[in-house]
C-alpha atoms as a PDB file:
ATOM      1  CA  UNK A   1     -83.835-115.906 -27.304  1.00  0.00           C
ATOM      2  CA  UNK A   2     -80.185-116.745 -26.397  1.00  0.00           C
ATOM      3  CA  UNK A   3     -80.165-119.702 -28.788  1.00  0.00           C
ATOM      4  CA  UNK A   4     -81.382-117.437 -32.080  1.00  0.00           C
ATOM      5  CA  UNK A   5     -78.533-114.816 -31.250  1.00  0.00           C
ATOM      6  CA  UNK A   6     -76.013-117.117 -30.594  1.00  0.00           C
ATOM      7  CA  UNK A   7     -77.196-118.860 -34.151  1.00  0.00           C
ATOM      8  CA  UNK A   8     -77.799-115.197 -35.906  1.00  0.00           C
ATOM      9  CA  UNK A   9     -73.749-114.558 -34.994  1.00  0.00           C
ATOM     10  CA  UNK A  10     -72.876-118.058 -35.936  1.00  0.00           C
ATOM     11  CA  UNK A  11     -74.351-117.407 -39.156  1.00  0.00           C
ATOM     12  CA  UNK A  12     -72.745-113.339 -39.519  1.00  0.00           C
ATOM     13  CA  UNK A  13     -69.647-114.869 -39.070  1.00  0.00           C
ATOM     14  CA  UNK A  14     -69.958-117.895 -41.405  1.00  0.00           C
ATOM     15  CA  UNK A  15     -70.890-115.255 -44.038  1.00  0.00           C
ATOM     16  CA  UNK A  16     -68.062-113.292 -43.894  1.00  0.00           C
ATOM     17  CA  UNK A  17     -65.696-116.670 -43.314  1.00  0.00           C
ATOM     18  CA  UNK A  18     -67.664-117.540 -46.557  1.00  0.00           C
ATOM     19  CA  UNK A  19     -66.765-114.526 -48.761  1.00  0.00           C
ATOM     20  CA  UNK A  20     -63.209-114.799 -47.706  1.00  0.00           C
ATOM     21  CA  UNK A  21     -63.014-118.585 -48.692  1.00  0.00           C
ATOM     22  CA  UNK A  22     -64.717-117.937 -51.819  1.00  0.00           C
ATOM     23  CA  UNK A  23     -62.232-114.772 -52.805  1.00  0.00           C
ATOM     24  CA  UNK A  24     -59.028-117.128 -52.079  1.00  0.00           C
ATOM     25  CA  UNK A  25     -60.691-120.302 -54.073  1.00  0.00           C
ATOM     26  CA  UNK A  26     -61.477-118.855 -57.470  1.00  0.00           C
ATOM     27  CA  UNK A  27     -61.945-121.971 -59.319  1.00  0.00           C
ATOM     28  CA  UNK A  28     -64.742-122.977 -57.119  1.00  0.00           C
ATOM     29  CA  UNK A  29     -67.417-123.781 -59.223  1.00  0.00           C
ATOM     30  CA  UNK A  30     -69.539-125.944 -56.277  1.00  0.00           C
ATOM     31  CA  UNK A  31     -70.473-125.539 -52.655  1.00  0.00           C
ATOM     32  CA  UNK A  32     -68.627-128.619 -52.289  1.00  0.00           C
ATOM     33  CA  UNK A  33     -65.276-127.603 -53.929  1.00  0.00           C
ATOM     34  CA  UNK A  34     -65.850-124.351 -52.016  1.00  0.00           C
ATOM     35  CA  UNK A  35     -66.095-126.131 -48.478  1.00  0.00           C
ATOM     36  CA  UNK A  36     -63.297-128.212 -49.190  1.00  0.00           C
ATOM     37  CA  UNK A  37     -61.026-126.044 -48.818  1.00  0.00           C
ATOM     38  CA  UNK A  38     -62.814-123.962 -46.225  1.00  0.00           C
ATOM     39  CA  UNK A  39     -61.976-124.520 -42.187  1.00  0.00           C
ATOM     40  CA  UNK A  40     -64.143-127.503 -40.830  1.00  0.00           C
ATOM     41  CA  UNK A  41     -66.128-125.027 -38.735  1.00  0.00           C
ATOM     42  CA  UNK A  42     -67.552-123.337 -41.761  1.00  0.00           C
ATOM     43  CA  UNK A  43     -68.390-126.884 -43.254  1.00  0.00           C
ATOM     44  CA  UNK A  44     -70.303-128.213 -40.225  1.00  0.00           C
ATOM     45  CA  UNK A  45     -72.437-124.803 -40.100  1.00  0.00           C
ATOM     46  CA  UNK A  46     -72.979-125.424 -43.983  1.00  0.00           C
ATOM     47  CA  UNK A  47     -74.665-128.739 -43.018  1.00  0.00           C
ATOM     48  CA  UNK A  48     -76.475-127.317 -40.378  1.00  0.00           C
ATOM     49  CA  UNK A  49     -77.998-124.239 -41.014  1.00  0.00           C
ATOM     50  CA  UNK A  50     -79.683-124.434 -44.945  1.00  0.00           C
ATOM     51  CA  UNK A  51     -80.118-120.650 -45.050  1.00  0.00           C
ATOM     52  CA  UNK A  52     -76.445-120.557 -44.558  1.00  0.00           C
ATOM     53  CA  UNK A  53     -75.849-123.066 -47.907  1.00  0.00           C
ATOM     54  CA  UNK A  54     -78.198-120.866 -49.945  1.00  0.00           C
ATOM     55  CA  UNK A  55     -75.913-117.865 -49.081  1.00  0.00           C
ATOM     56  CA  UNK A  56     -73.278-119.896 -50.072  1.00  0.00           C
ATOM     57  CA  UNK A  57     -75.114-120.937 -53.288  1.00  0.00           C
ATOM     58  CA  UNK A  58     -75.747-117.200 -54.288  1.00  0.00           C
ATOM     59  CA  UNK A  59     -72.071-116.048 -53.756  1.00  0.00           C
ATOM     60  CA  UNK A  60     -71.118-118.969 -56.159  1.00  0.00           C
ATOM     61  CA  UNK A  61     -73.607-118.017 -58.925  1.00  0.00           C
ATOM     62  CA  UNK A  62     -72.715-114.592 -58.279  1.00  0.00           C
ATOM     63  CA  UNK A  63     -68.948-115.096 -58.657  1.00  0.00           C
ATOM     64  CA  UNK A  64     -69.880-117.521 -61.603  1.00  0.00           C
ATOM     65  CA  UNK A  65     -71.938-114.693 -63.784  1.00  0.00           C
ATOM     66  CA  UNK A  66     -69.086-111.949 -62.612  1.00  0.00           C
ATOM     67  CA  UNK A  67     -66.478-114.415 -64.459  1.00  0.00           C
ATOM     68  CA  UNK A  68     -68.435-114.871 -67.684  1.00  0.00           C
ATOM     69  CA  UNK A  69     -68.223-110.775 -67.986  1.00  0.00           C
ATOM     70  CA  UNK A  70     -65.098-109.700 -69.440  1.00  0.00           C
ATOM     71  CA  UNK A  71     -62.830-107.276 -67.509  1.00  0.00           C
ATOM     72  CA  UNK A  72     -61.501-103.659 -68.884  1.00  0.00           C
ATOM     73  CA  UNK A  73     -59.037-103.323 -66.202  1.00  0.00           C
ATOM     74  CA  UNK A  74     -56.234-105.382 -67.841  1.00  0.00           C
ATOM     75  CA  UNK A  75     -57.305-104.180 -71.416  1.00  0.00           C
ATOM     76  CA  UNK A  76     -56.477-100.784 -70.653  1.00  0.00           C
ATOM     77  CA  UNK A  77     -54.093 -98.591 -73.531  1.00  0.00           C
ATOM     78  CA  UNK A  78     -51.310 -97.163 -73.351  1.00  0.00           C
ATOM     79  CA  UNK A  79     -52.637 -94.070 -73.372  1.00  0.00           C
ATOM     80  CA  UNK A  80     -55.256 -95.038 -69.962  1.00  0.00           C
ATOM     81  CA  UNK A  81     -53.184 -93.350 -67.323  1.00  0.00           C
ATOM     82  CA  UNK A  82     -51.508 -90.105 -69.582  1.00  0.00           C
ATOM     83  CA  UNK A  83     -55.843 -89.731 -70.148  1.00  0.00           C
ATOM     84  CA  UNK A  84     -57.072 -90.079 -66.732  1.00  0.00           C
ATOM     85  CA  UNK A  85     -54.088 -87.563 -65.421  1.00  0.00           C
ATOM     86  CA  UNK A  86     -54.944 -84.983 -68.280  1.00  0.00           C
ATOM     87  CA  UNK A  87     -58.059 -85.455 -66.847  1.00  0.00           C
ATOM     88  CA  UNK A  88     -57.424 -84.864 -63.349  1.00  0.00           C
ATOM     89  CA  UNK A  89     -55.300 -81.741 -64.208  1.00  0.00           C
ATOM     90  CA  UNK A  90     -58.116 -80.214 -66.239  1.00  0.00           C
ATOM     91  CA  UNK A  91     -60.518 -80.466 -63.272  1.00  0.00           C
ATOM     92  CA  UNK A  92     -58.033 -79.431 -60.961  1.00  0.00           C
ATOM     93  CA  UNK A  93     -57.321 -76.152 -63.280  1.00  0.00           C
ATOM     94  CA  UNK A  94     -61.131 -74.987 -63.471  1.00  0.00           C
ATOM     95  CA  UNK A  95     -61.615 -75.291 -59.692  1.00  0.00           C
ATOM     96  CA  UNK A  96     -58.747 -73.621 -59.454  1.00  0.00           C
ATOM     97  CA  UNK A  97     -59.403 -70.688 -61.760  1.00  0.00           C
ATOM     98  CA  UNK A  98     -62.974 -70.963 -60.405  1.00  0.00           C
ATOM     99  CA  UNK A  99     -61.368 -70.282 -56.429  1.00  0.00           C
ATOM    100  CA  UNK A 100     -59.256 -67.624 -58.267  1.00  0.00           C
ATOM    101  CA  UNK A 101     -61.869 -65.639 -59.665  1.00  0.00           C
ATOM    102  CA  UNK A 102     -63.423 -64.524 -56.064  1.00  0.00           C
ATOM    103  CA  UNK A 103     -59.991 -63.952 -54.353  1.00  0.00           C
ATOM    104  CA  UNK A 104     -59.662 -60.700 -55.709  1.00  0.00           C
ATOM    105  CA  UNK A 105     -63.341 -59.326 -54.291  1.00  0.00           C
ATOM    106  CA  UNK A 106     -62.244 -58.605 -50.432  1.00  0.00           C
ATOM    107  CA  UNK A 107     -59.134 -56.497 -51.823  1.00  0.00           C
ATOM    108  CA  UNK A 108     -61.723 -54.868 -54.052  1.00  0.00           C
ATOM    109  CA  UNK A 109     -64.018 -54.599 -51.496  1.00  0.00           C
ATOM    110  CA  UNK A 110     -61.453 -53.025 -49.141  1.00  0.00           C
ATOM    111  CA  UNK A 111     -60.261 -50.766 -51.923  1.00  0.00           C
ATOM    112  CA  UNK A 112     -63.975 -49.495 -52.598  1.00  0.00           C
ATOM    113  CA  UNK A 113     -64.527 -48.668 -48.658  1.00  0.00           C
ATOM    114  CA  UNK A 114     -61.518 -46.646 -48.387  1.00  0.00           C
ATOM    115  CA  UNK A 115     -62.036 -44.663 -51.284  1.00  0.00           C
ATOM    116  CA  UNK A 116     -66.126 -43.963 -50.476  1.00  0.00           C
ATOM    117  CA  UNK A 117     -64.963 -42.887 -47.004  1.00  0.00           C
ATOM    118  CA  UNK A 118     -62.666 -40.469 -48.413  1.00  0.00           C
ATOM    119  CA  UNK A 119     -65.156 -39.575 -51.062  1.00  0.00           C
ATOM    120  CA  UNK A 120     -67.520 -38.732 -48.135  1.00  0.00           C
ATOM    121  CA  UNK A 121     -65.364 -37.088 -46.352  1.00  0.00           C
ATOM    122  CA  UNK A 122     -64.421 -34.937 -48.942  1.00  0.00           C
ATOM    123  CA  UNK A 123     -67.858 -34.295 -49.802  1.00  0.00           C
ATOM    124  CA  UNK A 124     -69.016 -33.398 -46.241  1.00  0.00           C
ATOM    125  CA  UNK A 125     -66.148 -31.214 -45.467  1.00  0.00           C
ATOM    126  CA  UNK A 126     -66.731 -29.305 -48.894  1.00  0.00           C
ATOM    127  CA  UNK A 127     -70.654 -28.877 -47.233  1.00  0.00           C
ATOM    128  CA  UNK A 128     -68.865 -27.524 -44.182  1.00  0.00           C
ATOM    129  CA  UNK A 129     -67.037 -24.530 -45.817  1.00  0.00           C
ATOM    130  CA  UNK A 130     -69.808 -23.448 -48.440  1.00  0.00           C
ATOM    131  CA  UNK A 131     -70.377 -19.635 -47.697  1.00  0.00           C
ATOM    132  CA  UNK A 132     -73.611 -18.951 -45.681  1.00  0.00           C
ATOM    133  CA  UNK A 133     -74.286 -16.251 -48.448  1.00  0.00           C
ATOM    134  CA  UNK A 134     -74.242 -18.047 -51.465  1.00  0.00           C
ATOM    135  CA  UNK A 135     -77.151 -20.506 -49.450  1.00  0.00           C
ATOM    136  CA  UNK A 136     -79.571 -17.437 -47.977  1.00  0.00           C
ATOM    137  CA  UNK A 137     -79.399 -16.610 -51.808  1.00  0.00           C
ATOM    138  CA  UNK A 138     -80.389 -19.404 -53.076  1.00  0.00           C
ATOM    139  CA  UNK A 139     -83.440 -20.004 -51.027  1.00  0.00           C
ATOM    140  CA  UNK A 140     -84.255 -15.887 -51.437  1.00  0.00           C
ATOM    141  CA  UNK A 141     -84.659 -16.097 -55.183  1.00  0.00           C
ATOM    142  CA  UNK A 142     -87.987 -16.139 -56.782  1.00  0.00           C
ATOM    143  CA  UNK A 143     -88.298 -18.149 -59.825  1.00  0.00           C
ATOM    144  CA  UNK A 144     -90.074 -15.686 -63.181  1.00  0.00           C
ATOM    145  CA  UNK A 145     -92.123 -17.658 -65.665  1.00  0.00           C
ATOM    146  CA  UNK A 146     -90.574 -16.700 -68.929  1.00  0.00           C
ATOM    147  CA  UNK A 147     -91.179 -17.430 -72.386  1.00  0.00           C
ATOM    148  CA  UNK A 148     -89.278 -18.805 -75.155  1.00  0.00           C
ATOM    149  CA  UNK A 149     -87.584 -15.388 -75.857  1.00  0.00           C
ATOM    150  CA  UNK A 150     -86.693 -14.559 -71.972  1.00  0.00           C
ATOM    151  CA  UNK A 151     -89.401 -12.097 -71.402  1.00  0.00           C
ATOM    152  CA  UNK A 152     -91.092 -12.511 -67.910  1.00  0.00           C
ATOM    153  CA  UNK A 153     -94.546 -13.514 -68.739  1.00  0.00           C
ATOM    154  CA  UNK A 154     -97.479 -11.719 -66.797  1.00  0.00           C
ATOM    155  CA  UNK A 155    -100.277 -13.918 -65.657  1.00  0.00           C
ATOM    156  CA  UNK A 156    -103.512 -11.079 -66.824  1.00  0.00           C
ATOM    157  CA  UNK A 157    -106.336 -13.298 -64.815  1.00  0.00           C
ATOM    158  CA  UNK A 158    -104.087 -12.920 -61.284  1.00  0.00           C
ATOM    159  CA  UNK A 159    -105.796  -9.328 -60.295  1.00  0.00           C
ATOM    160  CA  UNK A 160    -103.230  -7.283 -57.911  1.00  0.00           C
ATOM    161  CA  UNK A 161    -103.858  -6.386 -54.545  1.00  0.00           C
ATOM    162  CA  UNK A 162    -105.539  -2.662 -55.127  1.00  0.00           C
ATOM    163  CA  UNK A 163    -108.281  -4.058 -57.058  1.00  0.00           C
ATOM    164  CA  UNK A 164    -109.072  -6.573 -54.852  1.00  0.00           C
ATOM    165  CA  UNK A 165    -112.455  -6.103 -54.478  1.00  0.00           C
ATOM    166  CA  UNK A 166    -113.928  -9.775 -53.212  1.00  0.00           C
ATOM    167  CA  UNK A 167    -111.464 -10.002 -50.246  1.00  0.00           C
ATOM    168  CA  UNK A 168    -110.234  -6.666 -48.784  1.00  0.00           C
ATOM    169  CA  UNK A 169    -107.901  -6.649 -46.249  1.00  0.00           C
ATOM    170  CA  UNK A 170    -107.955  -6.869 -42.539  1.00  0.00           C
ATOM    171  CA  UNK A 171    -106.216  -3.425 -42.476  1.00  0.00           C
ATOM    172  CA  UNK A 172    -109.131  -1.868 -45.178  1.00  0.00           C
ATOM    173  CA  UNK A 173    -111.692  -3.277 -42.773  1.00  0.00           C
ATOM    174  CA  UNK A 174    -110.403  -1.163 -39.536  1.00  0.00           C
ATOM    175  CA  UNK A 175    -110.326   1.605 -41.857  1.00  0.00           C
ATOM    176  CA  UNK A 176    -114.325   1.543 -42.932  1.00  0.00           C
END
């Protein structure tokens, strides 16, 4: 078990010795040109290990199809970096209208609790000092049915109290 760690980190570390040998040759076109000019550690771990070669071999086709592409950074107008700040500006404006737009709700908020409090208050204190009178008449009223010309409008099937003849009163009843 010691032996495959020991190889597993020998192998991490050739990897990473690998990329940075491969980043400071960029004419390597070979694994051979590439461990030329790599430290002789990283060369006798390339004969040793073949996993470690084909991870060599990848990086090198991978490198080799990356320089066939061409590149857009260096072809960049003159007009690249006045676009890319407009654009930064613009997105920087609408988030910052956006933020703007809800800063004014806790002042409104505030605004609207003060004035419902005093509208309550108000309101309640107006309950307080309503006459007693004005209240005792209001629930003392009857309502009158009227008609469309005001005249109180007499119900004739509603019979009134003296001829009452179906349900007579308790007091008639002590009487007889």
């Amino acid at each position: 078990m010691d032996f495959m760690n020991k190889r597993r980190a020998e192998c991490r570390g050739f990897r990473m010795q690998l990329e940075d040998a491969a980043g400071a040759a960029q004419s390597a076109k070979e694994l051979s040109e590439l461990l030329a000019s790599a430290p002789a550690g990283l060369k006798e771990h390339a004969i040793a290990c073949a996993d470690c070669r084909a991870a060599a071999e990848n990086i090198l086709a991978a490198r080799a199809l990356l320089a066939v592409l061409p590149s857009y950074a260096t072809t960049a107008g003159p007009w690249f970096a006045p676009r890319v700040m407009a654009a930064i500006a613009a997105r920087k404006a609408e988030l910052s209208r956006a933020a703007d737009t809800w800063t004014f709700l806790p002042k409104l908020a505030a605004r609207l609790t003060w004035a419902s409090s005093i509208a309550l208050l108000l309101a309640s204190a107006w309950l307080y000092q309503k006459p007693p009178t004005m209240a005792a008449a209001t629930t003392t009223a009857k309502s009158v049915a009227t008609d469309i010309a005001g005249d109180p409008v007499v119900d004739p099937a509603t019979p009134s109290n003296a001829d009452d003849e179906f349900l007579p009163s308790l007091a008639e009843k002590q009487h007889r």
